[in-house]
C-alpha atoms as a PDB file:
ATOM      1  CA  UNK A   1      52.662 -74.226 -61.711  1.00  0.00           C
ATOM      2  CA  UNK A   2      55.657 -76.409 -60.656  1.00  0.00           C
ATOM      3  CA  UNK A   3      56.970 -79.159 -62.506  1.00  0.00           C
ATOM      4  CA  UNK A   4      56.672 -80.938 -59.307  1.00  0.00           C
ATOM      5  CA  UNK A   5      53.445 -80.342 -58.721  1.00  0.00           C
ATOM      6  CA  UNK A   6      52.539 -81.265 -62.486  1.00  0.00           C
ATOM      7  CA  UNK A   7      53.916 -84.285 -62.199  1.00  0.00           C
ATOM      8  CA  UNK A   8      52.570 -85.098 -59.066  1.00  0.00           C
ATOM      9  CA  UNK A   9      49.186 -84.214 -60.368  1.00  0.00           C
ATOM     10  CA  UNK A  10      49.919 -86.815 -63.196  1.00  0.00           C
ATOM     11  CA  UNK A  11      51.081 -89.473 -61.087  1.00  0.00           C
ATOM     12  CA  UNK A  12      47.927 -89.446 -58.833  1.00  0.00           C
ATOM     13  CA  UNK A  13      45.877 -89.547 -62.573  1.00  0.00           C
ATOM     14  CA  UNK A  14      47.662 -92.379 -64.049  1.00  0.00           C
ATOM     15  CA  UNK A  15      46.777 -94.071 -60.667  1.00  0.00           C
ATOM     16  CA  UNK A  16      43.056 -93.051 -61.037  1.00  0.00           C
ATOM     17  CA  UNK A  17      43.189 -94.121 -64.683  1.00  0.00           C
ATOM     18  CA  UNK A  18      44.592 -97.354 -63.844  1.00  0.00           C
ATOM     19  CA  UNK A  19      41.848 -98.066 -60.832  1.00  0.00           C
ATOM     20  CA  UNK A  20      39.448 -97.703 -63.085  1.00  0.00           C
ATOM     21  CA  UNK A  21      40.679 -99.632 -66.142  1.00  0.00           C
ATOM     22  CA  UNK A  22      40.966-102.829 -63.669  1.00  0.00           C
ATOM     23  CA  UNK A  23      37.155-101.888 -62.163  1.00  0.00           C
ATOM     24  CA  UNK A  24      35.971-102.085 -66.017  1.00  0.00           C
ATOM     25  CA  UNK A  25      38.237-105.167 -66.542  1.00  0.00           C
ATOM     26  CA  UNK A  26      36.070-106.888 -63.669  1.00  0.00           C
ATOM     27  CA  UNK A  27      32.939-105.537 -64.711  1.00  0.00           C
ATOM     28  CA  UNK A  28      33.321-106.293 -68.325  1.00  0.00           C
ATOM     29  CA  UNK A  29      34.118-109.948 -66.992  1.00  0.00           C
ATOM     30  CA  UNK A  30      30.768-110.133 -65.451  1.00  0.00           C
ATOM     31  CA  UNK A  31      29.036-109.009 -68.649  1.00  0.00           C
ATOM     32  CA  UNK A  32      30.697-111.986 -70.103  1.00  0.00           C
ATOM     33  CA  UNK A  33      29.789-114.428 -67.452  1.00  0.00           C
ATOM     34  CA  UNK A  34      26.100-113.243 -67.527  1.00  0.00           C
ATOM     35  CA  UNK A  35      25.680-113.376 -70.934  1.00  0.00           C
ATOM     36  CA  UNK A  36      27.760-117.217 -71.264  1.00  0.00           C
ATOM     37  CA  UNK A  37      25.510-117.974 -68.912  1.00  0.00           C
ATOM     38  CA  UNK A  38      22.060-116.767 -70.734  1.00  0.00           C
ATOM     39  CA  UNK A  39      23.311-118.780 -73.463  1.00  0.00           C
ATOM     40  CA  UNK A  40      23.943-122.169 -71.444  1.00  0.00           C
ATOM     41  CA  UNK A  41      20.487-121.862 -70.515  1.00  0.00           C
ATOM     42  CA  UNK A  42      18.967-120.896 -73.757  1.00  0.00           C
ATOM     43  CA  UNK A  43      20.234-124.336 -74.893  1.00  0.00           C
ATOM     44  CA  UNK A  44      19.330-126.070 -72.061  1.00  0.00           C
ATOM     45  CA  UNK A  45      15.768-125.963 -73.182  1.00  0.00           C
ATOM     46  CA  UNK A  46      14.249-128.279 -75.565  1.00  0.00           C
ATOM     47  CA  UNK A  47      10.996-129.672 -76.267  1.00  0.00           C
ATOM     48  CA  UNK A  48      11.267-132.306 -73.396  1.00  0.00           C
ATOM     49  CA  UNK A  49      11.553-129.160 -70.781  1.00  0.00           C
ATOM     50  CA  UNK A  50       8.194-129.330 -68.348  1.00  0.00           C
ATOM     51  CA  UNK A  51       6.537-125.928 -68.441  1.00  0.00           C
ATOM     52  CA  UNK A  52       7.654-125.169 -64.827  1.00  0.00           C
ATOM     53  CA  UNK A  53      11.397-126.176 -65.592  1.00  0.00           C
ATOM     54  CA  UNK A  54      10.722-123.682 -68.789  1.00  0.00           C
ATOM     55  CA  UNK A  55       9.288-120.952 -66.746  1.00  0.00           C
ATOM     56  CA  UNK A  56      11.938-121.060 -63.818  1.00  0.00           C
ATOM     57  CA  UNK A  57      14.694-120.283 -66.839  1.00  0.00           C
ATOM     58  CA  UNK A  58      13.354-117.867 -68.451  1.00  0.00           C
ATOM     59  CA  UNK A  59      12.932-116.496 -65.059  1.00  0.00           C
ATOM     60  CA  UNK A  60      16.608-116.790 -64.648  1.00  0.00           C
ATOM     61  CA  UNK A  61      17.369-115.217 -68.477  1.00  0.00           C
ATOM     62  CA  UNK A  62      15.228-111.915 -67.648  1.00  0.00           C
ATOM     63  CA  UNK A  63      17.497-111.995 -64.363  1.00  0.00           C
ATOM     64  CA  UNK A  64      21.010-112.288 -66.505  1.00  0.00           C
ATOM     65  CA  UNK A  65      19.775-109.524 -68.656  1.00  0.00           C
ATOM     66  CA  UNK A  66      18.772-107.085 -66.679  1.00  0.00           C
ATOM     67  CA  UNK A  67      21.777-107.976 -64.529  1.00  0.00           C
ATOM     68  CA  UNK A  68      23.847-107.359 -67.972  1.00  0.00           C
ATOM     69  CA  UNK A  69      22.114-104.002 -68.471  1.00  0.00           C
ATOM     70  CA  UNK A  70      23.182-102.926 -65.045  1.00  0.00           C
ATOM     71  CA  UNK A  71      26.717-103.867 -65.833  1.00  0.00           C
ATOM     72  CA  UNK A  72      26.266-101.741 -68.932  1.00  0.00           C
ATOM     73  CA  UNK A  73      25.240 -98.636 -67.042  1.00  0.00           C
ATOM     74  CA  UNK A  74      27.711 -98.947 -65.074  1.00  0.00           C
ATOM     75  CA  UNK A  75      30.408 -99.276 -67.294  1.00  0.00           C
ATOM     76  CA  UNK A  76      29.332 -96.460 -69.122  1.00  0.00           C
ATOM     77  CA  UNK A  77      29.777 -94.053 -65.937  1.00  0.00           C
ATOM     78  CA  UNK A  78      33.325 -96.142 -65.795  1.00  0.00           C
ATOM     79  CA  UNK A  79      34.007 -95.158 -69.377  1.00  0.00           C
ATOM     80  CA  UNK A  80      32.377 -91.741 -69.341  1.00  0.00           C
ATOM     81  CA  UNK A  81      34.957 -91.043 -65.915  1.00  0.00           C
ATOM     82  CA  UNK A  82      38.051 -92.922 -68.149  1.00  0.00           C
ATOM     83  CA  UNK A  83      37.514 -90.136 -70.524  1.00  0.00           C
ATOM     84  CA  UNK A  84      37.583 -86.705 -68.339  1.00  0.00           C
ATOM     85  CA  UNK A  85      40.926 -88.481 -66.439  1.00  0.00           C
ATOM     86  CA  UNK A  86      41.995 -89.070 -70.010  1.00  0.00           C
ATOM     87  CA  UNK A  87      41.515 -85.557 -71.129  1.00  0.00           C
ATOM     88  CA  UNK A  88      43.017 -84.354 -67.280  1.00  0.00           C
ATOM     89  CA  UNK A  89      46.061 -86.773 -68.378  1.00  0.00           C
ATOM     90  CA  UNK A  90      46.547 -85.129 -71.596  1.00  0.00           C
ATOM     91  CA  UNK A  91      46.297 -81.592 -70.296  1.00  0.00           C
ATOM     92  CA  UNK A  92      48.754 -82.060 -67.786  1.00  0.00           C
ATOM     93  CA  UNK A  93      50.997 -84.145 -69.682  1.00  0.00           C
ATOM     94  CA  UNK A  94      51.089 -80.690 -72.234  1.00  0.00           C
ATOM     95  CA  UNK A  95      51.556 -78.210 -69.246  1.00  0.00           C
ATOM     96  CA  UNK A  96      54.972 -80.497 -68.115  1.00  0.00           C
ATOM     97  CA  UNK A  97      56.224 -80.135 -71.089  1.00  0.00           C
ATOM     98  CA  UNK A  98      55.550 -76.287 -71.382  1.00  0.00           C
ATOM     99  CA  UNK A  99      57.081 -76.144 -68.165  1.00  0.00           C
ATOM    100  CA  UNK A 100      59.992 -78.399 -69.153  1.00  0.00           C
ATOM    101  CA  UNK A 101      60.797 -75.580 -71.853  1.00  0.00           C
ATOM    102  CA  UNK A 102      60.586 -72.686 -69.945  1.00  0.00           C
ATOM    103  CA  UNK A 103      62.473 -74.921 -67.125  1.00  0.00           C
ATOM    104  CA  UNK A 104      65.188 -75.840 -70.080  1.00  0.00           C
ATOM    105  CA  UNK A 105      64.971 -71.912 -71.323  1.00  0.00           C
ATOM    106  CA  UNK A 106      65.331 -70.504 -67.992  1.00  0.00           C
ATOM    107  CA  UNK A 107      68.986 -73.078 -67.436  1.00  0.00           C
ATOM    108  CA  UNK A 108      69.857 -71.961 -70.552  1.00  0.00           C
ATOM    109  CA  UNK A 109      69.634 -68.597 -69.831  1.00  0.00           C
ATOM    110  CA  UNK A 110      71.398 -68.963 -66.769  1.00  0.00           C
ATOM    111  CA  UNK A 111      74.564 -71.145 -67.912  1.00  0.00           C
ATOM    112  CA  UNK A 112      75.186 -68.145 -70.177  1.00  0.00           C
ATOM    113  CA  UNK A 113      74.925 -65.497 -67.430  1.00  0.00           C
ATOM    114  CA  UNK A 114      77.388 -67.832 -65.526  1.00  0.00           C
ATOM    115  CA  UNK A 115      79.501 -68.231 -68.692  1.00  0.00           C
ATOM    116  CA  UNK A 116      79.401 -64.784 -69.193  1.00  0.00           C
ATOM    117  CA  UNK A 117      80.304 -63.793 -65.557  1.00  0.00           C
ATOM    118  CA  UNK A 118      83.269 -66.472 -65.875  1.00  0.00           C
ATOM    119  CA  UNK A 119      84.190 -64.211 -68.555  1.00  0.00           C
ATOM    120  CA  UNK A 120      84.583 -61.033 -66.957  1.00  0.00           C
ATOM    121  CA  UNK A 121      85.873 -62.758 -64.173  1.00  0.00           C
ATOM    122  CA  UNK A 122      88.993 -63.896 -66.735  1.00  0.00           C
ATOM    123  CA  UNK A 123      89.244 -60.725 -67.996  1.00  0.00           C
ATOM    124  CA  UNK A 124      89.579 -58.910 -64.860  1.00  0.00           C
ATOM    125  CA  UNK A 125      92.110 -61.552 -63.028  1.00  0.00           C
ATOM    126  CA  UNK A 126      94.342 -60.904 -66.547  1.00  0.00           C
ATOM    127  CA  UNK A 127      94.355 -57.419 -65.964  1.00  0.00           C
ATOM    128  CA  UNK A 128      95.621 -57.218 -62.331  1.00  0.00           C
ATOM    129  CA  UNK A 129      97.943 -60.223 -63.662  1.00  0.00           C
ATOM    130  CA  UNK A 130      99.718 -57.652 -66.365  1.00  0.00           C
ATOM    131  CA  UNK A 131      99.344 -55.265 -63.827  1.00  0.00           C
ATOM    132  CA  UNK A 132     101.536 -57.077 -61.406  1.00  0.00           C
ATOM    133  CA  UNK A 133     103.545 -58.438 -64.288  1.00  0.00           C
ATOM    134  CA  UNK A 134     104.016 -54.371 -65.527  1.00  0.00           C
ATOM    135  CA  UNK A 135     105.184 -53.692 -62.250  1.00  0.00           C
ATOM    136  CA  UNK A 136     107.677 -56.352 -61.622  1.00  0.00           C
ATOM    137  CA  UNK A 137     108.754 -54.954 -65.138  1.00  0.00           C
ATOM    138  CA  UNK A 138     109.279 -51.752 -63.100  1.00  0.00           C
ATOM    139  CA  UNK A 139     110.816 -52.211 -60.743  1.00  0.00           C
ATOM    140  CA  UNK A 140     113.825 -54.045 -62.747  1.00  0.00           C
ATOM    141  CA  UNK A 141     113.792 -50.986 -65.325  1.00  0.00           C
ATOM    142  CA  UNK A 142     113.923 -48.850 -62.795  1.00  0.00           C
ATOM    143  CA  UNK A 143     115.846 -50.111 -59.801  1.00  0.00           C
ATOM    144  CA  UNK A 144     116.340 -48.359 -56.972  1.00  0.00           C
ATOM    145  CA  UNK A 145     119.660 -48.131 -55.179  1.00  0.00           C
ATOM    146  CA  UNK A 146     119.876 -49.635 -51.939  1.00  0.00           C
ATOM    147  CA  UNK A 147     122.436 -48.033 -49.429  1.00  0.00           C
ATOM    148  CA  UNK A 148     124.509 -49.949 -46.547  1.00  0.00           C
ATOM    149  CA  UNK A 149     124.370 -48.476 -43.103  1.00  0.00           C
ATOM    150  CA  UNK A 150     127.096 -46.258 -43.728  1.00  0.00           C
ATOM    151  CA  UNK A 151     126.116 -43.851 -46.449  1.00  0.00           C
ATOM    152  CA  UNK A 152     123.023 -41.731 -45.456  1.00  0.00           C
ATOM    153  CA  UNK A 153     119.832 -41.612 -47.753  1.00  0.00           C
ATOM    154  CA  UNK A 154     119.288 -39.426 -49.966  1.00  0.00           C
ATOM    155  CA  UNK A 155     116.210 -37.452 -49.086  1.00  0.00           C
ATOM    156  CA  UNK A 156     113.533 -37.519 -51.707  1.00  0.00           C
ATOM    157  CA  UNK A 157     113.298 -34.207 -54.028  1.00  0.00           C
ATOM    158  CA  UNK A 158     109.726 -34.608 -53.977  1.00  0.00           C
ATOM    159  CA  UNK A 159     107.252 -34.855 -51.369  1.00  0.00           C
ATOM    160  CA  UNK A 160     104.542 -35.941 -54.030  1.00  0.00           C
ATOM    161  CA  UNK A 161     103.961 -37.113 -57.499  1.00  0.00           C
ATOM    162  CA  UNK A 162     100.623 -36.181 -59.159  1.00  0.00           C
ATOM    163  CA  UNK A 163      99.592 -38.407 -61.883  1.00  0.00           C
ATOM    164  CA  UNK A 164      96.314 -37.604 -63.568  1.00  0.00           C
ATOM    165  CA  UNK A 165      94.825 -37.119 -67.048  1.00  0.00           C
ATOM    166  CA  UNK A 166      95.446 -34.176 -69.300  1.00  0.00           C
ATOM    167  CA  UNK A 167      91.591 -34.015 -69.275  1.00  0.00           C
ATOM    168  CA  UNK A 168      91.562 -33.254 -65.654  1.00  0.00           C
ATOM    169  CA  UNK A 169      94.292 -30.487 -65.450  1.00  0.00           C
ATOM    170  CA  UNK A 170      91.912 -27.401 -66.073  1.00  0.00           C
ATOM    171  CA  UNK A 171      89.175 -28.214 -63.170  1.00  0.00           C
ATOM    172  CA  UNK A 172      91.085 -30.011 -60.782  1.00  0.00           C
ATOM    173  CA  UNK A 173      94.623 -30.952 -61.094  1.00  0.00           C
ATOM    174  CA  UNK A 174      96.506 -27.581 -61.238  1.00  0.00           C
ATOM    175  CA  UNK A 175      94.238 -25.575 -58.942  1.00  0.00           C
ATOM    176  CA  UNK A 176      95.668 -28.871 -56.428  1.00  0.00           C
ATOM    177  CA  UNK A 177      99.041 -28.534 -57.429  1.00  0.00           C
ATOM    178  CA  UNK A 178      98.950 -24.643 -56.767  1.00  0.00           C
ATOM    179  CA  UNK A 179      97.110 -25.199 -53.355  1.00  0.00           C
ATOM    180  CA  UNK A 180      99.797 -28.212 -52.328  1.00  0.00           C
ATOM    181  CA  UNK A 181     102.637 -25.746 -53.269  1.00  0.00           C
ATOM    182  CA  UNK A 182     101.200 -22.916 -51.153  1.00  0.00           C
ATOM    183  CA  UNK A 183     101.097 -25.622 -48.444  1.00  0.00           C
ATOM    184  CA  UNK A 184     104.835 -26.297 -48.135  1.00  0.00           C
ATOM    185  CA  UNK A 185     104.349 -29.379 -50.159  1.00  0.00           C
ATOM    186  CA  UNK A 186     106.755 -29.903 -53.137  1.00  0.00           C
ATOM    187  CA  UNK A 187     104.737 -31.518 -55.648  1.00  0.00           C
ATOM    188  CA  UNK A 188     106.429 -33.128 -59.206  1.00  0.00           C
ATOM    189  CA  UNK A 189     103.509 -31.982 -61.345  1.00  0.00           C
ATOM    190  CA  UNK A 190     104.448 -32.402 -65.422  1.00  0.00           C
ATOM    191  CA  UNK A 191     103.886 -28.297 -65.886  1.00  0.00           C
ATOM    192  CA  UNK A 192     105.978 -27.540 -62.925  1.00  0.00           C
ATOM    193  CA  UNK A 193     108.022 -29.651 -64.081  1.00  0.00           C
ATOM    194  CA  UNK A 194     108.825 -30.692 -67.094  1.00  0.00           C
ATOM    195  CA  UNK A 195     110.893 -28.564 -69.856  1.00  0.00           C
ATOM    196  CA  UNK A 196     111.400 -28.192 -73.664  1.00  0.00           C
ATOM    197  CA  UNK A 197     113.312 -30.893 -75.082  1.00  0.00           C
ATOM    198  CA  UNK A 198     113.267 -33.258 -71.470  1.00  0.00           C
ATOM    199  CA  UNK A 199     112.770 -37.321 -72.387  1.00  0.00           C
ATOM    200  CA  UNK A 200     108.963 -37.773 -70.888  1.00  0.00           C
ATOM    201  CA  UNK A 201     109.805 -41.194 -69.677  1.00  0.00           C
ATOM    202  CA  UNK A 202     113.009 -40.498 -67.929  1.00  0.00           C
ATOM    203  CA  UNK A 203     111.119 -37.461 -66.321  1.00  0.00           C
ATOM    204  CA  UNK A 204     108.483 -39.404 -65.026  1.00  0.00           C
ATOM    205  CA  UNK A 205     110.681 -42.519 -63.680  1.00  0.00           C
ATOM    206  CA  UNK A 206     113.181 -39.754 -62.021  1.00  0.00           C
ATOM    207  CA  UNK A 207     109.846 -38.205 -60.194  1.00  0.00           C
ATOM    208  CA  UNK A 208     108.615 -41.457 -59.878  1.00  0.00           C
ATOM    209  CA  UNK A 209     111.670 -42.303 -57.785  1.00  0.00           C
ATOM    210  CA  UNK A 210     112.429 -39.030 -56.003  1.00  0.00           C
ATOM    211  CA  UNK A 211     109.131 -38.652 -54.480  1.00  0.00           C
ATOM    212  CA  UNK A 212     107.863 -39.381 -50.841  1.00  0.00           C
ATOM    213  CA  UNK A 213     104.145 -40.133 -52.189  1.00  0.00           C
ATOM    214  CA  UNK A 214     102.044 -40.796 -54.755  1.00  0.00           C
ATOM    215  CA  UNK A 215      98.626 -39.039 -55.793  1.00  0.00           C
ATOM    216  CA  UNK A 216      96.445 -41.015 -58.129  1.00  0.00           C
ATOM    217  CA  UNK A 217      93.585 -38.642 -59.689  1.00  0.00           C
ATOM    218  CA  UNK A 218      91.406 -41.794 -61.121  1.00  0.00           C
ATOM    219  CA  UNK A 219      88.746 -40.609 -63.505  1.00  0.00           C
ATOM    220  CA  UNK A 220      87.292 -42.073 -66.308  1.00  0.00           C
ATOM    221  CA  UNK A 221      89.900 -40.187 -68.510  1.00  0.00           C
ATOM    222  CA  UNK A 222      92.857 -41.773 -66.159  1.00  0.00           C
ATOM    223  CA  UNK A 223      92.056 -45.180 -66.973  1.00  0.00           C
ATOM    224  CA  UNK A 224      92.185 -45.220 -70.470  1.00  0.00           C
ATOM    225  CA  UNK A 225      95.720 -43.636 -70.725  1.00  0.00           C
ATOM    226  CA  UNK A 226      98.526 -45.316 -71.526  1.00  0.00           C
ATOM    227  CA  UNK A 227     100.966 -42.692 -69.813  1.00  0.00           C
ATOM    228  CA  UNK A 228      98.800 -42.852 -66.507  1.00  0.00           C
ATOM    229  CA  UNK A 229      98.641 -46.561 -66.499  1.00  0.00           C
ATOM    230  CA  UNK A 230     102.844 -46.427 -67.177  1.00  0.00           C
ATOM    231  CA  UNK A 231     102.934 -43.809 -63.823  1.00  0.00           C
ATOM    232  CA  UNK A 232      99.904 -46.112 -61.607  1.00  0.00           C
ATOM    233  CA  UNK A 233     102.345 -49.513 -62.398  1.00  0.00           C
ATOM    234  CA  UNK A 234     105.464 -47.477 -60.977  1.00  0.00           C
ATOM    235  CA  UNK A 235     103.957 -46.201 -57.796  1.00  0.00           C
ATOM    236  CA  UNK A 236     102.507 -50.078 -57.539  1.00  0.00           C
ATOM    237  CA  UNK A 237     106.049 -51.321 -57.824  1.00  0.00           C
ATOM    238  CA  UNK A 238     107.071 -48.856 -55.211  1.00  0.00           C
ATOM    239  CA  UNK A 239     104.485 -50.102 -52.519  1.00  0.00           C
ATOM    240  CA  UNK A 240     105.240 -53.823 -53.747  1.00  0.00           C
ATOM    241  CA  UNK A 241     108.990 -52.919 -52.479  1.00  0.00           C
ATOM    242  CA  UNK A 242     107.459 -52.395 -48.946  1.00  0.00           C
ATOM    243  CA  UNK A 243     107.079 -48.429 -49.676  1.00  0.00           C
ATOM    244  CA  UNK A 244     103.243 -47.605 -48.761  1.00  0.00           C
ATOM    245  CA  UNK A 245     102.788 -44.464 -51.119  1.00  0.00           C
ATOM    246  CA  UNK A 246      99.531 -44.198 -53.210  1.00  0.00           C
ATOM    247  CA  UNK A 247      97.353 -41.612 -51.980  1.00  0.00           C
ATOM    248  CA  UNK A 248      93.924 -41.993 -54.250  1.00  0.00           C
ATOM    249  CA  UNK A 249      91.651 -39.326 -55.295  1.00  0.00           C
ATOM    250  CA  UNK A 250      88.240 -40.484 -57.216  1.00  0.00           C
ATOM    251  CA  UNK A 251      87.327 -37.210 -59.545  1.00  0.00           C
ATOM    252  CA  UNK A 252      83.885 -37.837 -61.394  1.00  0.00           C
ATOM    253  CA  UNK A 253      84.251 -41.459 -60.830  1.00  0.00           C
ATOM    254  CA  UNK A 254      82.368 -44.742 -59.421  1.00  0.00           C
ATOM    255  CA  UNK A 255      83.204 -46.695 -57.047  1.00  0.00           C
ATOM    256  CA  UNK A 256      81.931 -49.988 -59.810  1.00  0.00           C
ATOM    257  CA  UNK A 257      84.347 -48.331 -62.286  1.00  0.00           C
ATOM    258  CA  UNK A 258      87.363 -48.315 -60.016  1.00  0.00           C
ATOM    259  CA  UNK A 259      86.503 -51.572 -59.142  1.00  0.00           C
ATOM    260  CA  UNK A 260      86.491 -52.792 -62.745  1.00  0.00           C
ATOM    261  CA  UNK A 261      89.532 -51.276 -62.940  1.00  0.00           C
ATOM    262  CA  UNK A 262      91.583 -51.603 -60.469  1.00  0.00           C
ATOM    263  CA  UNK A 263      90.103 -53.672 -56.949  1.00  0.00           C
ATOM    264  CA  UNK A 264      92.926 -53.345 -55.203  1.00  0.00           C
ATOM    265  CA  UNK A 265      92.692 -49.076 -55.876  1.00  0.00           C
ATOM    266  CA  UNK A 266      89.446 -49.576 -54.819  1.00  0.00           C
ATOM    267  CA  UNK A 267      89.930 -51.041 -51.239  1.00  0.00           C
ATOM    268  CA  UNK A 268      92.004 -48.437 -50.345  1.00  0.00           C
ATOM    269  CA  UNK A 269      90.813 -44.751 -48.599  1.00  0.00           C
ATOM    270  CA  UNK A 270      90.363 -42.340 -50.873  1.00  0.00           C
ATOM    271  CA  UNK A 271      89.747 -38.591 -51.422  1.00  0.00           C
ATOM    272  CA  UNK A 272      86.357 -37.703 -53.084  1.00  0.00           C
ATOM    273  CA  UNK A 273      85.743 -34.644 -55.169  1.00  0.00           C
ATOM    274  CA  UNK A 274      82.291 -34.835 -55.407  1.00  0.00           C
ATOM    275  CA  UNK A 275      82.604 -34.513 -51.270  1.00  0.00           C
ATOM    276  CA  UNK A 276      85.655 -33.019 -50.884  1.00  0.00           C
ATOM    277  CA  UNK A 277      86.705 -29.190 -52.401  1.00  0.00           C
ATOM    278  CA  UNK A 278      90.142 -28.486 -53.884  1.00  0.00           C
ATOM    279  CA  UNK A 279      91.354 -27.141 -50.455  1.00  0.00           C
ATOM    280  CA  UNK A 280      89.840 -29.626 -48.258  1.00  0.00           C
ATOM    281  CA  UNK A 281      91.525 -32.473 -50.477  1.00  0.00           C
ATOM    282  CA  UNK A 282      94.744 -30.222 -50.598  1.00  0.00           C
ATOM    283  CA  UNK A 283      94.998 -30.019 -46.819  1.00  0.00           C
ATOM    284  CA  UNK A 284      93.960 -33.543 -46.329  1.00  0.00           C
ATOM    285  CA  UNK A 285      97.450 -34.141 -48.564  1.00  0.00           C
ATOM    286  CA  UNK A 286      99.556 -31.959 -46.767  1.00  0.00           C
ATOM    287  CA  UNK A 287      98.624 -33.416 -43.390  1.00  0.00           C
ATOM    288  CA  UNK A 288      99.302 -36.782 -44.326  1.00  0.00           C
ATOM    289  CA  UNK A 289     102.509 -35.677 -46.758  1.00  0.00           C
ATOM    290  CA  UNK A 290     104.159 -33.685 -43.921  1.00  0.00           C
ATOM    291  CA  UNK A 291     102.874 -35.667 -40.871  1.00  0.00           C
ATOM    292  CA  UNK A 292     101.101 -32.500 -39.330  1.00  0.00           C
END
């Protein structure tokens, strides 16, 4: 039940109490009266009073009292009714304040799951904030010439930079680079790529610059790297300088965990390897890679 309708309930009691406390008041009055009166006529008799006087009040006492017991009777249903509205009053009067608690319980409860949501919230705006803040970081570490109109570009080396998890190499990542590479498409892929002795970093920002597009392999692996999240902020400060070039793939992924990770990954098309095969996601690449 409703606090509302609790107190409601009490309101229309108190009212019902109160009606009959004032009916009692007036009938209690009459008791009074009746029995003042008895008296003034018991003393209004003496031994001068003429036998018809005498019998004419006593006539009029056995009137008062039985008057008097009426007014008793009836304020004994009065009082008898006073006491079940009572015991209604008290009843209800315990129920509000049950439902008070489990009213006060239930805000409680809620102000934390809004605290706690205000929380995540905070946590999730700081983490696109060093995002963004990474890749403006990036994108003054490593700058990337600009060229006047008279001195031709140089065209990329790379038509695509795979960055992924070590985790995800043996399943998914080389098979892809292998199928890309029998596709025309030249990928920058760390064991195609990399030597003995060659500085990781320098490596990565040198294919991170010399490459037409970006592949993202997100998985739950991906997003606890370091060196992944150092590759995702430098392909984000290449689309922040007006070059679109991120081309997801979600590999045993959800779409809530890319969202808790990333939601601006996670508004963008993706390829799906739970839908997609290898050579399916490696053509899908190569048409968009080579415009065919």
């Amino acid at each position: 039940m409703s606090i509302q309708t609790i107190s409601s309930t009490i309101t229309r009691l108190n009212k019902e109490l109160a009606d009959i406390t004032h009916r009692m008041s007036l009938e209690q009055k009459k008791a009074a009266d009746s029995t003042s009166k008895i008296l003034q006529i018991q003393n209004s008799i003496g031994k001068t009073t003429s036998p018809s006087t005498l019998k004419l009040k006593l006539s009029e006492i056995n009137r008062k009292e039985q008057e008097n017991a009426r007014i008793q009777s009836k304020l004994s249903e009065l009082q008898k009714k006073k006491t079940d509205i009572d015991n209604k009053l008290l009843k209800e009067k315990q129920n509000l304040i049950k439902e008070e608690i489990l009213e006060r319980k239930k805000l409680e409860a809620l102000t934390k799951k809004h605290q706690k949501d205000e929380i995540e919230h905070q946590k999730k705006l700081k983490r696109e904030i060093d995002a963004i803040k990474a890749s403006t970081q990036y994108i003054t570490d490593v700058s990337i010439p600009s060229y006047n109109n008279t001195i031709p570009e140089i065209e990329p080396e790379y038509d695509l930079f795979i960055s992924h998890a070590s985790e995800d190499k043996e399943d998914f990542v080389r098979p892809l680079a292998e199928t890309l590479q029998q596709l025309g498409v030249k990928v920058w892929y760390d064991e195609f790529t990399l030597k003995v002795g060659d500085s990781l970093r320098r490596k990565i920002d040198s294919g991170l610059r010399n490459s037409k597009y970006g592949t993202v392999v997100l998985s739950t692996d991906f997003i606890k790297k370091d060196w992944t999240n150092y590759e995702l902020d430098g392909l984000v400060a290449r689309e922040m300088n007006g070059h679109k070039m991120i081309l997801p793939i979600w590999h045993r992924i959800t779409k809530n965990d890319v969202l808790d990770y990333s939601p601006n990954l996670a508004d963008k098309v993706a390829l799906n390897t739970s839908v997609n095969s290898i050579e399916e996601i490696a053509h899908q690449l190569a048409d968009v890679i080579l415009n065919r």
